[in-house]
Protein backbone atom coordinates (compact mmCIF):
# COMPACT_ATOMS: atom_id res chain seq x y z
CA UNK A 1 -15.06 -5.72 17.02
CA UNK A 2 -14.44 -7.41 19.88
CA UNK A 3 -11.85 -10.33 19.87
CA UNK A 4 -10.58 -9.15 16.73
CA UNK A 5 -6.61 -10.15 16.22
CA UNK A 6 -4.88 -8.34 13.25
CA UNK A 7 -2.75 -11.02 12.37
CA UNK A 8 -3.12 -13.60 9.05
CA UNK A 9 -1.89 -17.00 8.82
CA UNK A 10 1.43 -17.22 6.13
CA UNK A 11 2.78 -20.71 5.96
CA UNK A 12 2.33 -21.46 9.39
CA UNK A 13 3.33 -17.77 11.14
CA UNK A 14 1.63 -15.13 11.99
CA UNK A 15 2.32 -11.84 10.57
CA UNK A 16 0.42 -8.48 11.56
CA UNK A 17 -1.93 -7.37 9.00
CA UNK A 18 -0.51 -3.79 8.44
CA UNK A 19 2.39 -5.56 7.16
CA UNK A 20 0.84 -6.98 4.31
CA UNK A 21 -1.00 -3.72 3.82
CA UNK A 22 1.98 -2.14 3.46
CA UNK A 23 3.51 -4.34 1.02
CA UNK A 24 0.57 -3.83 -1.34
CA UNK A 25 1.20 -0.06 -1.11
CA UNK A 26 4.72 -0.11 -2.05
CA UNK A 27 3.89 -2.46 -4.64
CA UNK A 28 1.38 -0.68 -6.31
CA UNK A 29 3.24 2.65 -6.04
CA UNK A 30 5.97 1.15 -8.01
CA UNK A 31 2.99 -0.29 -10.61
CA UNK A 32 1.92 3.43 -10.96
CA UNK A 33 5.56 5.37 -10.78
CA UNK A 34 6.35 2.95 -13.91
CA UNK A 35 2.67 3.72 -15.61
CA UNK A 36 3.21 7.78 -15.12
CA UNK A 37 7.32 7.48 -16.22
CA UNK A 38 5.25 6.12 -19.33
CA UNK A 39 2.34 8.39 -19.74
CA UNK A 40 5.16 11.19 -19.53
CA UNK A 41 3.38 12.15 -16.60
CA UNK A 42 6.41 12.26 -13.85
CA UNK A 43 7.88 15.37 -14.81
CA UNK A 44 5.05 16.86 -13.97
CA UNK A 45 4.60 15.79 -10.64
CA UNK A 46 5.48 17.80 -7.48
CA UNK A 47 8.22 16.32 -5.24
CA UNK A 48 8.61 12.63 -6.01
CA UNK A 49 9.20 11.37 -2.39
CA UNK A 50 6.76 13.39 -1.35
CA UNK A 51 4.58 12.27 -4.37
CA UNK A 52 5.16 8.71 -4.30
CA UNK A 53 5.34 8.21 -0.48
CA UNK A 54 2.04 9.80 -0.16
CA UNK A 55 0.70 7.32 -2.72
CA UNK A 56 1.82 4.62 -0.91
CA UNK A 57 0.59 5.90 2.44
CA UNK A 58 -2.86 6.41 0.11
CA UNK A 59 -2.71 2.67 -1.52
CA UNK A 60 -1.36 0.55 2.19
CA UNK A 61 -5.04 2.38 3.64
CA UNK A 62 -6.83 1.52 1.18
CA UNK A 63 -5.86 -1.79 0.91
CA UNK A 64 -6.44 -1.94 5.16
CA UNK A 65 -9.99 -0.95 4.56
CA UNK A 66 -10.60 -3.15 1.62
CA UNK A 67 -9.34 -6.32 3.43
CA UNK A 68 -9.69 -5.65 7.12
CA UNK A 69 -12.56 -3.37 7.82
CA UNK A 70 -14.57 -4.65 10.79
C-alpha cells in the first residue's frame, strides 16, 4: 500500500509496529508455556527453546497479519 508507515502512536511516540507484534508473541508464549506446564503437556514437547521460540515467532506473525495486513 502505498504511503503506508508501520509505526502506531503510544502516548505521544512513535514506535514501529513489529515491536508491538513482538510483544504479543512473547506474551502469549508465556500464556501457553504456563497452560501446557498445566495440562502436563511440557514434558512432552521437543526442545523447549526451540519449542517455545518457534511459538513466539508463530504468535508475533500472526498477530502482524491480524493487525497490520494491508
Amino acid at each position: 500500500m502505498p504511503g503506508y508507515d508501520p509505526l502506531f502512536d503510544l502516548e505521544g511516540a512513535f514506535f514501529p509496529s513489529w515491536m508491538l507484534c513482538l510483544l504479543i508473541g512473547i506474551a502469549l508464549t508465556v500464556a501457553f508455556r504456563l497452560l501446557f506446564a498445566r495440562l502436563g503437556l511440557e514434558p512432552h514437547l521437543g526442545p523447549l527453546p526451540v519449542v517455545y521460540g518457534c511459538l513466539a515467532l508463530l504468535l508475533g506473525m500472526s498477530a502482524w497479519l491480524l493487525f497490520f495486513r494491508a
